[in-house]
N, C-alpha and C. Protein backbone atom coordinates (compact mmCIF):
# COMPACT_ATOMS: atom_id res chain seq x y z
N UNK A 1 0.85 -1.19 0.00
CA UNK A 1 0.00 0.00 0.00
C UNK A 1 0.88 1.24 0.00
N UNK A 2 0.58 2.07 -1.02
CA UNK A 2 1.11 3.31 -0.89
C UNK A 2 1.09 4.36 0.21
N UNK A 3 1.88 5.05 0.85
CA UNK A 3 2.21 6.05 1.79
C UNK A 3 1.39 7.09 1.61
N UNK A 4 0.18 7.51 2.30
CA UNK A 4 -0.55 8.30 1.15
C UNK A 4 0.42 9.56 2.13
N UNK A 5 0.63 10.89 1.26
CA UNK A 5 0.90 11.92 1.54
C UNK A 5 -0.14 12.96 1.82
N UNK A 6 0.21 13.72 3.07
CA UNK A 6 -0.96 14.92 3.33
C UNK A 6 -0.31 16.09 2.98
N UNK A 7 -1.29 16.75 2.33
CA UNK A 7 -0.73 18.08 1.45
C UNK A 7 -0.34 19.23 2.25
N UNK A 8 0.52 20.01 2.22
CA UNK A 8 1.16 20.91 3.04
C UNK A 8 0.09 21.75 3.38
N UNK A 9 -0.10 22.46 4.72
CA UNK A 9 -1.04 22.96 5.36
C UNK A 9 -1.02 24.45 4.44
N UNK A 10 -2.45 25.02 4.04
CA UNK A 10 -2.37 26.34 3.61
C UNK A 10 -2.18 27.33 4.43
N UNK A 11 -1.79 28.70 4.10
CA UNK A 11 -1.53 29.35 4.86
C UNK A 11 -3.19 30.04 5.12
N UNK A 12 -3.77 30.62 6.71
CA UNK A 12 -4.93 30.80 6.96
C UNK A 12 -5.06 32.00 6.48
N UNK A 13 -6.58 32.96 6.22
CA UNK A 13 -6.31 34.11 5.68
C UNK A 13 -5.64 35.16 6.61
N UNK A 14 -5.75 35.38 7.87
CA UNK A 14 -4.86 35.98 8.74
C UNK A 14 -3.62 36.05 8.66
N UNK A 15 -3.19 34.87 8.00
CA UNK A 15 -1.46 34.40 8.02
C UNK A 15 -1.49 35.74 6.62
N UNK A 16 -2.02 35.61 5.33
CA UNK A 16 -1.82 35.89 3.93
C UNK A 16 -2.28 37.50 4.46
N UNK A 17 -3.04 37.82 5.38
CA UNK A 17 -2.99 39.48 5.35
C UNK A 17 -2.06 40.28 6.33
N UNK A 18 -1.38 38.93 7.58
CA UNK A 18 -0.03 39.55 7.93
C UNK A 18 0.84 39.85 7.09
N UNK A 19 0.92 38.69 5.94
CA UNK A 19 2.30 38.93 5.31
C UNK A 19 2.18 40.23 4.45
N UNK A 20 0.94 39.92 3.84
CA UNK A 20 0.95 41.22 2.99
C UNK A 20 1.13 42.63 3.46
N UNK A 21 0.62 42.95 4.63
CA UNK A 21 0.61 44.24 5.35
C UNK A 21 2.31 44.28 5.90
N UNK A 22 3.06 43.05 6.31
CA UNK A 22 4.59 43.39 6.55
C UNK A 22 5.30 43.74 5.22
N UNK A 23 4.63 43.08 3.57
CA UNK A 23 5.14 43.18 2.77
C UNK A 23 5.40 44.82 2.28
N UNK A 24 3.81 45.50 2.44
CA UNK A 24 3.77 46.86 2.42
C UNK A 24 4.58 47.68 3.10
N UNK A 25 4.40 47.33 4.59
CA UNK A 25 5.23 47.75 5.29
C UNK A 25 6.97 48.29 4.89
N UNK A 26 7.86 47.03 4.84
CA UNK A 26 8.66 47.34 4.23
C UNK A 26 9.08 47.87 3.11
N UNK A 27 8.13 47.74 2.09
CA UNK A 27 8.31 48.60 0.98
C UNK A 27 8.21 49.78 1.09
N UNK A 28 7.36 50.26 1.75
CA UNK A 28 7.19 51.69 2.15
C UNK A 28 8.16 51.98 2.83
N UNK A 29 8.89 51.44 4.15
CA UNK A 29 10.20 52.01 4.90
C UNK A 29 11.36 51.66 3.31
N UNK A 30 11.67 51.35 2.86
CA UNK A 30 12.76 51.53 1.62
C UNK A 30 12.53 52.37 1.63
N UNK A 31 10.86 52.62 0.85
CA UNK A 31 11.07 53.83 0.22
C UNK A 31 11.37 55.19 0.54
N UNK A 32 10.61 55.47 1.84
CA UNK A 32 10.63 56.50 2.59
C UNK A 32 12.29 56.44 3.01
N UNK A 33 13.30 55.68 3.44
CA UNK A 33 14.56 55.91 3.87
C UNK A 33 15.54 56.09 2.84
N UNK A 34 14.70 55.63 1.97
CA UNK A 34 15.76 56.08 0.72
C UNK A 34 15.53 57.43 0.15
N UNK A 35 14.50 57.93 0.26
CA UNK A 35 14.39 59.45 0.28
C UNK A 35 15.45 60.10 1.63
N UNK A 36 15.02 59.56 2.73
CA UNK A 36 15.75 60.59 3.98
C UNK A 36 17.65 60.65 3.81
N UNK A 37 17.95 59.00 3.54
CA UNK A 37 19.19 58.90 3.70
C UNK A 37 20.03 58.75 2.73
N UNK A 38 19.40 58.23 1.44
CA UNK A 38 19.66 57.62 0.09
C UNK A 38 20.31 57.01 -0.13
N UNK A 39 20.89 56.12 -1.29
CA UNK A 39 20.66 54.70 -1.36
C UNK A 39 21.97 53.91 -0.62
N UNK A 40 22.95 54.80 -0.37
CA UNK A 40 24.52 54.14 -0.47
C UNK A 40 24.20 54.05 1.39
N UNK A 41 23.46 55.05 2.06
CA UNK A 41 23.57 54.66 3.63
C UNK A 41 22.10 53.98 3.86
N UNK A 42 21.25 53.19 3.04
CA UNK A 42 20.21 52.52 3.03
C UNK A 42 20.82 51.25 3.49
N UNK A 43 20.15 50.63 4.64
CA UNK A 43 20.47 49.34 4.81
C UNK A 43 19.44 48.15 5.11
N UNK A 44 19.60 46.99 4.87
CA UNK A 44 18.45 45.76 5.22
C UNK A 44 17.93 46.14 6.46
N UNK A 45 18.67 46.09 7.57
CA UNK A 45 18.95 46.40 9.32
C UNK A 45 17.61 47.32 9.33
N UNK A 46 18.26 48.87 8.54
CA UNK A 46 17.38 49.83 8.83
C UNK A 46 15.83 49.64 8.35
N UNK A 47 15.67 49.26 7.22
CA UNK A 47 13.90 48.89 6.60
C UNK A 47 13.68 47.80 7.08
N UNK A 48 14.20 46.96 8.08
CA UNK A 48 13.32 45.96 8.92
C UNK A 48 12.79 46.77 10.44
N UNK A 49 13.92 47.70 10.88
CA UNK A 49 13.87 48.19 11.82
C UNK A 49 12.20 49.30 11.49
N UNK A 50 12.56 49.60 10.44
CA UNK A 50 11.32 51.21 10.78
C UNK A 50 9.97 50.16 10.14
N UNK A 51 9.84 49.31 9.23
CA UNK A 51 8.94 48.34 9.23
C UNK A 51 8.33 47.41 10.26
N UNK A 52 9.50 47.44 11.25
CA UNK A 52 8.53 47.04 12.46
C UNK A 52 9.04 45.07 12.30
N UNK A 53 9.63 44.60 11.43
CA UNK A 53 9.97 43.42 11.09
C UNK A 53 11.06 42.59 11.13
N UNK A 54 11.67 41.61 11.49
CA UNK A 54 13.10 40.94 11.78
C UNK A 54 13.92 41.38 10.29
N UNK A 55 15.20 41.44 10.46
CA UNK A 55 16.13 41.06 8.78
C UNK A 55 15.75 40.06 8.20
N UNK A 56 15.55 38.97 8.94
CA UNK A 56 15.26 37.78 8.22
C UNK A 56 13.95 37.77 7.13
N UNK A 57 12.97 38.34 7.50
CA UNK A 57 12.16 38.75 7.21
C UNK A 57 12.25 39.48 5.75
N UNK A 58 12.71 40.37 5.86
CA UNK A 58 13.52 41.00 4.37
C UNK A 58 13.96 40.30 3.32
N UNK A 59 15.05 39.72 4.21
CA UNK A 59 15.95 38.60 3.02
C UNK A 59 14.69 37.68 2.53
N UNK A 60 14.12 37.14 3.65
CA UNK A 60 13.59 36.01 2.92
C UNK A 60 12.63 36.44 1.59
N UNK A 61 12.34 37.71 1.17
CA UNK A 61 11.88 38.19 0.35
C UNK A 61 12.42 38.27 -0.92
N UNK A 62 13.13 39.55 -0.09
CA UNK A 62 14.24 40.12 -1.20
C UNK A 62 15.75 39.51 -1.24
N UNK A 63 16.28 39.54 -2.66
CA UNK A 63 17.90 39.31 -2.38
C UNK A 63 18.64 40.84 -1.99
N UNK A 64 18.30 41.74 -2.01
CA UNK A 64 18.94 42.56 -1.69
C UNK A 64 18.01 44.15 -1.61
N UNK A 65 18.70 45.00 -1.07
CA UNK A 65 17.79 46.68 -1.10
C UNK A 65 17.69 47.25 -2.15
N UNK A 66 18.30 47.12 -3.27
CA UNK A 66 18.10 47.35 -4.83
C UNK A 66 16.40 46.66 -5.05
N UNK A 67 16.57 45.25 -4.96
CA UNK A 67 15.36 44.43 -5.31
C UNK A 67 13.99 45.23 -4.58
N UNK A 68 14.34 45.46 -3.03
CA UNK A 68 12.94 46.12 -2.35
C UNK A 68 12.59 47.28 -2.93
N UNK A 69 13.99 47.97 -3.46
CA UNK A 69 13.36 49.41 -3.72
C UNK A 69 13.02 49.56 -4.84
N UNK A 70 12.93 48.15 -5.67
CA UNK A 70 12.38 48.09 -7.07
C UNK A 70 10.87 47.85 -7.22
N UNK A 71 10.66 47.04 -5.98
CA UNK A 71 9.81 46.19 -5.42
C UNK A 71 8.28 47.77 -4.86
N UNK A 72 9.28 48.86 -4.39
CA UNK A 72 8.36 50.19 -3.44
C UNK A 72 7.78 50.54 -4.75
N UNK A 73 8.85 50.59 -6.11
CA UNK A 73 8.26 51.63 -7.18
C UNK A 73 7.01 50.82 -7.76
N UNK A 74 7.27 49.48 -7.96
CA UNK A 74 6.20 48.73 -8.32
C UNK A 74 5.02 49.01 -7.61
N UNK A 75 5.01 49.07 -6.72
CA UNK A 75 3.98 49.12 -5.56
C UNK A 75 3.21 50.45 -5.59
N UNK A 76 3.94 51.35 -5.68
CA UNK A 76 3.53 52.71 -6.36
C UNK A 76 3.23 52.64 -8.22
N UNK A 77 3.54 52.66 -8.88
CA UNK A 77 3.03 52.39 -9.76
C UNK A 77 1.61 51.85 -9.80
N UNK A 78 1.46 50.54 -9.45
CA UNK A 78 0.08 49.89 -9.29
C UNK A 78 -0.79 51.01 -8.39
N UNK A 79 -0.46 51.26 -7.09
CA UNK A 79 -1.60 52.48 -6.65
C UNK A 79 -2.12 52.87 -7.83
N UNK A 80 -1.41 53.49 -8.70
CA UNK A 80 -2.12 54.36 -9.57
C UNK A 80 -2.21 53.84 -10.43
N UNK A 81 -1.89 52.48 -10.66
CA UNK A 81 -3.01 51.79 -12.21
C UNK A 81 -4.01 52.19 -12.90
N UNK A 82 -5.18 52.56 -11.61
CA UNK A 82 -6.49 52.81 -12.24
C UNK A 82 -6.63 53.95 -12.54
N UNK A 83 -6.26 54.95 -12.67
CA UNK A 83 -5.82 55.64 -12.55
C UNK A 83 -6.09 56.70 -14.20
N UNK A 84 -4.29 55.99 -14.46
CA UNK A 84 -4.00 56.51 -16.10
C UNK A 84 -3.54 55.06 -16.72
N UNK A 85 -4.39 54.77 -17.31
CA UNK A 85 -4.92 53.52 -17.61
C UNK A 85 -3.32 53.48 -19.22
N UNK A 86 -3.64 54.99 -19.90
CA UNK A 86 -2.70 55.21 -20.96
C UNK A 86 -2.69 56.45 -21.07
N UNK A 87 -1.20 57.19 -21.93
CA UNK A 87 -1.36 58.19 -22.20
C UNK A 87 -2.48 59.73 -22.35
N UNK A 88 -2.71 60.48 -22.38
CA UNK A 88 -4.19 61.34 -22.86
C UNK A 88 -3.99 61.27 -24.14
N UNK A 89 -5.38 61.45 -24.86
CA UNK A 89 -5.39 61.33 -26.49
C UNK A 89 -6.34 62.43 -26.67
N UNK A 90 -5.98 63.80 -26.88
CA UNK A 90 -6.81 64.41 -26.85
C UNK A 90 -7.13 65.07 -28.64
N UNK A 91 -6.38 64.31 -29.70
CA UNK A 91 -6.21 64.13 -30.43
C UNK A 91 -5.08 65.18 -31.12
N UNK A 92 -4.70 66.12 -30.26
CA UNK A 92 -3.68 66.73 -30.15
C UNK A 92 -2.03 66.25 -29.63
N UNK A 93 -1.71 65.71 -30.52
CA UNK A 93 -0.25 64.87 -30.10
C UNK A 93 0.75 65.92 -29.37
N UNK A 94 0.47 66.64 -29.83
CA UNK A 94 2.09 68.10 -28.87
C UNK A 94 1.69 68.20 -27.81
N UNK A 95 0.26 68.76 -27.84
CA UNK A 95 -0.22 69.38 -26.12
C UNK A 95 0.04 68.22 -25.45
N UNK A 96 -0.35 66.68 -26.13
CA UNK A 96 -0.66 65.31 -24.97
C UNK A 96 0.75 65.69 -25.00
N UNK A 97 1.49 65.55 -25.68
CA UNK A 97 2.88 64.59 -24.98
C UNK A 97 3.85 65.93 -23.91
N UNK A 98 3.43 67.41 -24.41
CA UNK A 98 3.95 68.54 -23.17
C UNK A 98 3.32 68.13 -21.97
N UNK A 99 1.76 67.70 -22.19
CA UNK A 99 1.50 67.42 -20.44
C UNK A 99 1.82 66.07 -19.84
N UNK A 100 2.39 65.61 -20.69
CA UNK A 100 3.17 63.85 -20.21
C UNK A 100 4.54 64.32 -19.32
N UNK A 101 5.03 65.07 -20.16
CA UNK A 101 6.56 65.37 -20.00
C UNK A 101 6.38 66.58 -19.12
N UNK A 102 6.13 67.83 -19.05
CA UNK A 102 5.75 68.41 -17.65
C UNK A 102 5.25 67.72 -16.76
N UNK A 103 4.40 66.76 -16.59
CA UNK A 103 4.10 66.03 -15.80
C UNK A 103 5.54 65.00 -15.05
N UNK A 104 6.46 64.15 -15.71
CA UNK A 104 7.60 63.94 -15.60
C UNK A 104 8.87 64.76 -15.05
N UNK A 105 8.67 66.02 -15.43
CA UNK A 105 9.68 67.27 -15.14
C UNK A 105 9.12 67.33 -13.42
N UNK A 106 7.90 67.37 -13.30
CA UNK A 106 7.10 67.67 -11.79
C UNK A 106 7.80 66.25 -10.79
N UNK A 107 7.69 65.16 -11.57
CA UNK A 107 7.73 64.66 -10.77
C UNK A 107 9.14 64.29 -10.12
N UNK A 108 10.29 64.24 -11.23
CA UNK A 108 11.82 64.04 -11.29
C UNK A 108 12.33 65.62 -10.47
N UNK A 109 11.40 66.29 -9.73
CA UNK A 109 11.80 67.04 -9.12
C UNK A 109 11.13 67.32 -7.64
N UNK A 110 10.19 66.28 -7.29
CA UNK A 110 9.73 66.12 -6.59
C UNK A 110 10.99 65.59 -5.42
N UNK A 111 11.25 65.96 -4.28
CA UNK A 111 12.15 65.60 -3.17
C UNK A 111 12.23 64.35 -2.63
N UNK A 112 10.42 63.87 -3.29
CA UNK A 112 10.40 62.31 -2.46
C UNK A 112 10.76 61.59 -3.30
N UNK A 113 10.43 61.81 -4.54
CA UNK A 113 11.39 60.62 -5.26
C UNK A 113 12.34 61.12 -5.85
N UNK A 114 13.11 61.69 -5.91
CA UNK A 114 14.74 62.18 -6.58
C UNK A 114 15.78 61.21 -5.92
N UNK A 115 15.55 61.00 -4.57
CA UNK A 115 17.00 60.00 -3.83
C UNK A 115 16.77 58.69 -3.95
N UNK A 116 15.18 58.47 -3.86
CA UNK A 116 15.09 56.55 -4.01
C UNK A 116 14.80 56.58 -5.97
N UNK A 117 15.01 57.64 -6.82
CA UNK A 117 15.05 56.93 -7.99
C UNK A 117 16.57 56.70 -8.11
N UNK A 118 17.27 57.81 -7.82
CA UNK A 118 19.15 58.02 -7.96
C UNK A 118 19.22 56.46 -7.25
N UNK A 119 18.71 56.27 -6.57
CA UNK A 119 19.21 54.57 -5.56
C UNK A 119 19.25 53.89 -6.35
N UNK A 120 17.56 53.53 -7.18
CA UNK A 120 17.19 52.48 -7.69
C UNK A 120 18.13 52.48 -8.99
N UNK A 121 18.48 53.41 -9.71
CA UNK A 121 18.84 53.49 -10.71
C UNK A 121 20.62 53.35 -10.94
N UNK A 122 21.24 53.42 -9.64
CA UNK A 122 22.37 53.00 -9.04
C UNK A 122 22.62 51.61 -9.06
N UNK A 123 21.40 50.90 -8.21
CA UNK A 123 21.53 49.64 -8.13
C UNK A 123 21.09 48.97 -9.66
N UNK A 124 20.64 49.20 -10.96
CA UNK A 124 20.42 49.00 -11.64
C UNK A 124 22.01 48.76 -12.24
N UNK A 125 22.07 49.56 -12.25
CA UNK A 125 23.62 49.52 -13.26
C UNK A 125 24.45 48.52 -12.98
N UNK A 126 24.56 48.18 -11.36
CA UNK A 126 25.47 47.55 -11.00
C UNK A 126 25.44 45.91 -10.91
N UNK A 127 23.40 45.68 -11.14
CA UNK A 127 22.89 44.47 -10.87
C UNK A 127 22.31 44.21 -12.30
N UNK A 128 22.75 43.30 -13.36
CA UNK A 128 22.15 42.57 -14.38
C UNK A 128 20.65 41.86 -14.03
N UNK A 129 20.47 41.51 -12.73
CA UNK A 129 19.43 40.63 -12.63
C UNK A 129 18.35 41.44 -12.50
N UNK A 130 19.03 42.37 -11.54
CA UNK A 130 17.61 43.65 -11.14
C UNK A 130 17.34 44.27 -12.25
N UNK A 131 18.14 44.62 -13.42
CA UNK A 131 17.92 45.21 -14.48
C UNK A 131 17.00 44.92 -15.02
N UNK A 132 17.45 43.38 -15.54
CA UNK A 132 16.18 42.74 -16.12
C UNK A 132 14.73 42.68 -15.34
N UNK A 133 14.70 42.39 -14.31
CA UNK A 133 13.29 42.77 -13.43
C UNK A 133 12.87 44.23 -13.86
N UNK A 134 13.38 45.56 -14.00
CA UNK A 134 13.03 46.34 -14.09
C UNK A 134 12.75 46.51 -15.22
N UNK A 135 13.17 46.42 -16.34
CA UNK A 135 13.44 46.68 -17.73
C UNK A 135 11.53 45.73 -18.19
N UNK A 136 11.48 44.61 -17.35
CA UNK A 136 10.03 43.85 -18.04
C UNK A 136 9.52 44.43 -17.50
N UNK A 137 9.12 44.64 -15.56
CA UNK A 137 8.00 44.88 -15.07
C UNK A 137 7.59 46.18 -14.67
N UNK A 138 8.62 47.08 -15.11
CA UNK A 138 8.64 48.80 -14.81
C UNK A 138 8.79 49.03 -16.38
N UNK A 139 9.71 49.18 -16.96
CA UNK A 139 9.92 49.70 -18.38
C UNK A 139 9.19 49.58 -19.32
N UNK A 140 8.98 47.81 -19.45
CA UNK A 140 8.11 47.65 -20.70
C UNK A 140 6.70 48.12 -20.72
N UNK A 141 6.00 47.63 -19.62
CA UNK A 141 4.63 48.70 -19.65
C UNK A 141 4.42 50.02 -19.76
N UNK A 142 5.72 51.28 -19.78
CA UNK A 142 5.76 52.22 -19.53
C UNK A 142 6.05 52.39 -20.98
N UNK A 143 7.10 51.43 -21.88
CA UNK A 143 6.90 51.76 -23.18
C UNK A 143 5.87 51.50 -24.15
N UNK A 144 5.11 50.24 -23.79
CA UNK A 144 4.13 49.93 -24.39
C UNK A 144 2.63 51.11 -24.54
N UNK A 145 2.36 51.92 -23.00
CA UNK A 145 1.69 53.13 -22.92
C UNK A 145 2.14 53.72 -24.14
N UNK A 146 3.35 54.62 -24.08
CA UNK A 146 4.14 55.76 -24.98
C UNK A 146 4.04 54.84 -26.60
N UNK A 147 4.14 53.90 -26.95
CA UNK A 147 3.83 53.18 -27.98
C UNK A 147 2.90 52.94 -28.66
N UNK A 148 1.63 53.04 -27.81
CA UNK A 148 -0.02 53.16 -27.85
C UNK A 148 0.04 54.24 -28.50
N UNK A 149 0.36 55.32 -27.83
CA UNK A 149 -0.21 57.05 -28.19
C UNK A 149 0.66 57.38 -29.70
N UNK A 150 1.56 56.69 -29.25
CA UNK A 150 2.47 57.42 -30.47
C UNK A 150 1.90 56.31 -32.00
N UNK A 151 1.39 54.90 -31.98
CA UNK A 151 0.26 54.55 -32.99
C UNK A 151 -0.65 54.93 -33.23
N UNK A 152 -1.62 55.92 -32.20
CA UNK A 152 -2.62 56.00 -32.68
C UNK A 152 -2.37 57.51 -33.51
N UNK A 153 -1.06 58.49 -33.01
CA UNK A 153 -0.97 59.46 -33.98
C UNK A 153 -0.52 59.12 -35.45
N UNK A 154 0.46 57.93 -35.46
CA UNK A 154 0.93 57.53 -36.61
C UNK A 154 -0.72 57.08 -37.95
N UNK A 155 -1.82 56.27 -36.73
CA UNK A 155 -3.22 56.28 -37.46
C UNK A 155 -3.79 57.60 -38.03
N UNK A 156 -3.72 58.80 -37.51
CA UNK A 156 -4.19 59.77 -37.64
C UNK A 156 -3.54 60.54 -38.45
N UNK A 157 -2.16 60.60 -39.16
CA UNK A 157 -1.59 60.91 -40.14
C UNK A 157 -0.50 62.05 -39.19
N UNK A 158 -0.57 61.98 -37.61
CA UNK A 158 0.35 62.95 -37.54
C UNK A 158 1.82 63.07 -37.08
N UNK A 159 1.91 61.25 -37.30
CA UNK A 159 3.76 60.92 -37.66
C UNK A 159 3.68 60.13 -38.73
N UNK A 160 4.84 59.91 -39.37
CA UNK A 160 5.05 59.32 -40.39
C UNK A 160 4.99 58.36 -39.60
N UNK A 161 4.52 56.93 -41.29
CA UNK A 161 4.38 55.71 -41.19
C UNK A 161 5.74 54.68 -41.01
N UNK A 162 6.75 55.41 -41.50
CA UNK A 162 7.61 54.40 -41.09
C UNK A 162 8.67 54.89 -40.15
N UNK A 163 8.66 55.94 -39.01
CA UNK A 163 9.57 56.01 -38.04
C UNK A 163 9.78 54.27 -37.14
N UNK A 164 10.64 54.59 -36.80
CA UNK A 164 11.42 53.49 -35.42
C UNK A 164 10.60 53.91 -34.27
N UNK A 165 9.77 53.35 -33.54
CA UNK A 165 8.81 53.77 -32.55
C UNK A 165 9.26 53.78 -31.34
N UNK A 166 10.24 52.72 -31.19
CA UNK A 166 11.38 52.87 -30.06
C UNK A 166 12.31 53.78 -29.77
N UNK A 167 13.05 54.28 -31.20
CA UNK A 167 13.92 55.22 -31.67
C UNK A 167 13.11 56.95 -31.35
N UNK A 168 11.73 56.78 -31.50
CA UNK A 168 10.83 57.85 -31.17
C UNK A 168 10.59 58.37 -29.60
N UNK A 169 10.60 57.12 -28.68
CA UNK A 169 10.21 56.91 -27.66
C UNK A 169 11.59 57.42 -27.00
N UNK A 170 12.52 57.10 -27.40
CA UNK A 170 13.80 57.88 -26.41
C UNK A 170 14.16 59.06 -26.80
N UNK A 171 13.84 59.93 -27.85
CA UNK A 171 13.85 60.80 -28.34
C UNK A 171 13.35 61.71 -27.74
N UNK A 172 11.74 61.97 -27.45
CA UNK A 172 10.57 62.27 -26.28
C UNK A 172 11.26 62.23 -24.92
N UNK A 173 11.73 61.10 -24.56
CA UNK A 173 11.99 61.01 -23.35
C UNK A 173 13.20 60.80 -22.80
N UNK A 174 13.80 60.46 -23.65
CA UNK A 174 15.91 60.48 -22.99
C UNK A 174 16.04 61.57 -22.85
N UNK A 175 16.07 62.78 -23.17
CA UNK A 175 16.49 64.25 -23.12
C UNK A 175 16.16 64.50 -21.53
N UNK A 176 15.26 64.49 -21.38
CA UNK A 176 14.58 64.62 -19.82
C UNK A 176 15.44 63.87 -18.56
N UNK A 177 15.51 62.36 -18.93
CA UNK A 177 15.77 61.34 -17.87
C UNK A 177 17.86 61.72 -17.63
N UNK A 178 18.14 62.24 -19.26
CA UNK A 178 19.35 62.37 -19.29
C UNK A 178 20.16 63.41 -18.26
N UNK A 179 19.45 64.72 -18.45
CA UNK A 179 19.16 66.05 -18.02
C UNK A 179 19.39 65.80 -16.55
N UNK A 180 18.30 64.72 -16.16
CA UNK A 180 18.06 64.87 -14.38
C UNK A 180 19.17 63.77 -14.04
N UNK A 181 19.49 62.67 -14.72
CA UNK A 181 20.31 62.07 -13.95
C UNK A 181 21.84 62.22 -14.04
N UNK A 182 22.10 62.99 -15.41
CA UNK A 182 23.78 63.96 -15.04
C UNK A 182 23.68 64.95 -14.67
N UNK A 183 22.52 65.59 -14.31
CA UNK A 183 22.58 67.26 -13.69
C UNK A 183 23.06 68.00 -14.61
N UNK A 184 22.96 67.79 -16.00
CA UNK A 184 23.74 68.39 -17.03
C UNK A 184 23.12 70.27 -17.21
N UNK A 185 22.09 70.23 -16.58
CA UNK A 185 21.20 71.74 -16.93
C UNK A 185 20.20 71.40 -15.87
N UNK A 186 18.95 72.41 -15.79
CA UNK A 186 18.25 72.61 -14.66
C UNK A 186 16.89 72.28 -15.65
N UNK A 187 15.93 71.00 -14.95
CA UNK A 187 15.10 70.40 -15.61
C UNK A 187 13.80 71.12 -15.35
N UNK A 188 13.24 71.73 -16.83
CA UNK A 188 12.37 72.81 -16.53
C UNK A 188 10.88 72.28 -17.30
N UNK A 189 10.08 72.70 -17.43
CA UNK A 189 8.50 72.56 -18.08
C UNK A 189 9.25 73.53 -19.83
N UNK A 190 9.84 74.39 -19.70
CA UNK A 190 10.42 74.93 -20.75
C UNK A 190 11.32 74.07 -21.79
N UNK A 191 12.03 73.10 -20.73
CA UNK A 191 12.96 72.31 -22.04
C UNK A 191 11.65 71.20 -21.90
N UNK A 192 11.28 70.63 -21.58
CA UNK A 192 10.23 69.98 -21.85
C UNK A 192 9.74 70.16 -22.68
N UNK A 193 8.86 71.11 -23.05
CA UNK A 193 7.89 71.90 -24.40
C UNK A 193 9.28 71.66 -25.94
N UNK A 194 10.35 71.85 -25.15
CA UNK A 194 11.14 72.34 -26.44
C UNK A 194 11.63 70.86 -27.33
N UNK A 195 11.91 69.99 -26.05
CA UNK A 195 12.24 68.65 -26.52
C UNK A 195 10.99 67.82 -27.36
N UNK A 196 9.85 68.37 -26.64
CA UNK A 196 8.89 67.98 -27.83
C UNK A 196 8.70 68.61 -29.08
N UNK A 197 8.67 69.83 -29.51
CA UNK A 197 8.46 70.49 -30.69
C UNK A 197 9.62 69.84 -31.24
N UNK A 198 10.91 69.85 -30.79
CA UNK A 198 11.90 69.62 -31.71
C UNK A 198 11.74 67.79 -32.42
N UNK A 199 11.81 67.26 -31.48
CA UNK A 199 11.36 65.80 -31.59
C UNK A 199 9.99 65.76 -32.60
N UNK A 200 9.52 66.21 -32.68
CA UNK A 200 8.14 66.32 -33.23
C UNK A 200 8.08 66.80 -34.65
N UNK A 201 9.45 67.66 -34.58
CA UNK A 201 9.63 68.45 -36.11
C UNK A 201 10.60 67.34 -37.41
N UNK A 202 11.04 66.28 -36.63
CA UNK A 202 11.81 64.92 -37.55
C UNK A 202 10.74 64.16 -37.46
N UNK A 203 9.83 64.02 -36.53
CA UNK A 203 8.96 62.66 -36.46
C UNK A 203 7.88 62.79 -37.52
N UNK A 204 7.66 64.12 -37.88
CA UNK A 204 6.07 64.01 -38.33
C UNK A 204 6.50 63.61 -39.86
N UNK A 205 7.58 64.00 -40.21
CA UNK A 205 8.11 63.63 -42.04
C UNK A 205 7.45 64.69 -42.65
C-alpha cells in the first residue's frame, strides 16, 4: 500500500494578510529611507527596523535593497493603475505629450522621489538581474503606454508611417531622464515643451 501523503497545510487568511501588510510595510520604509538617507547609507537592518519586522524577514523576500526598492516603485506604480490607464489622447499629439513630459519634469523634481530613484537606478547599473526585473515589469509597460499614443498618432496621419517607434520613444523622453540624472542643466516645463516640438519636427516627415 502506498504512503498516502498529506498536502502541506495552507496558509490561513490571517497568516496571507499579515504577510501582505509586513510586505507593504517594508516597501514603504525603503522607500521613505531612501528618500531621507539615500541609497549608499540605506540598509536591510534599517527597513526591517522602521517596518517594524526581523532582517530575516527582508531577506527572505528580497535578495537585496536594490530588489525592495524596485519592489516600493512597483507598488507605487500599481496604486495608480487605475488611474492613467494610458497616455491622454486628446487628439492633439504636442499638447498630450507637453502634459506627459511636464508632468515627468514635476515629478523628477519632486524631493520624495529624486533620492530613491538616484538609488534604484544605481543599483540597476550595477545588478544585471535587477535590471532585467526592471526593464520587463517597470519599463516595458511604460513603453508599451508611450507606444499606444504614439500609434494612434501615426493612425491619424500625424507621424510618419515608417519612423522606429522605439527610436521615437527615447527621443521624447531620454532628453529629460538624461538632463536629471547627469545634472547636465536645470530640468524645466520649458525644455520639456522644447524637446517635444523639436522631436516632433523629424517625427512628423
Amino acid at each position: 500500500m502506498s504512503q498516502q501523503v498529506n498536502p502541506a497545510p495552507r496558509p490561513s487568511a490571517d497568516a496571507t494578510r499579515r504577510n501582505e501588510g509586513s510586505r507593504r510595510a517594508i516597501l514603504s520604509a525603503a522607500f521613505e529611507l531612501a528618500g531621507e538617507v539615500g541609497f549608499d547609507k540605506l540598509t536591510i537592518e534599517a527597513i526591517a527596523a522602521r517596518a517594524g519586522v526581523g532582517k530575516q524577514t527582508v531577506y527572505r523576500w528580497w535578495p537585496s535593497k536594490g530588489a525592495v526598492l524596485l519592489d516600493a516603485f512597483l507598488m507605487l506604480s500599481e496604486s495608480g493603475a487605475g488611474e492613467a490607464p494610458g497616455l491622454p489622447d486628446t487628439g492633439d499629439l504636442e499638447a498630450d505629450l507637453k502634459l506627459v513630459l511636464r508632468a515627468t519634469v514635476a515629478e523628477l523634481a519632486d524631493p520624495r522621489f529624486d533620492l530613491p530613484l538616484r538609488g534604484l537606478t544605481s543599483a540597476i547599473l550595477n545588478d544585471t538581474t535587477l535590471a532585467a526585473t526592471y526593464a520587463e515589469r517597470l519599463q516595458a509597460p511604460m513603453d508599451a503606454l508611450k507606444r499606444r499614443r504614439l500609434q494612434a498618432a501615426q493612425a491619424a496621419g500625424q507621424l510618419a508611417d515608417d519612423i522606429d517607434l522605439d527610436v521615437a520613444i527615447a527621443m521624447i523622453w531620454g532628453p529629460l531622464l538624461d538632463r536629471w540624472l547627469l545634472r547636465t542643466g536645470t530640468l524645466t516645463t520649458e525644455f520639456a515643451d522644447r524637446v517635444v516640438e523639436t522631436a516632433l519636427r523629424g517625427l512628423r516627415g
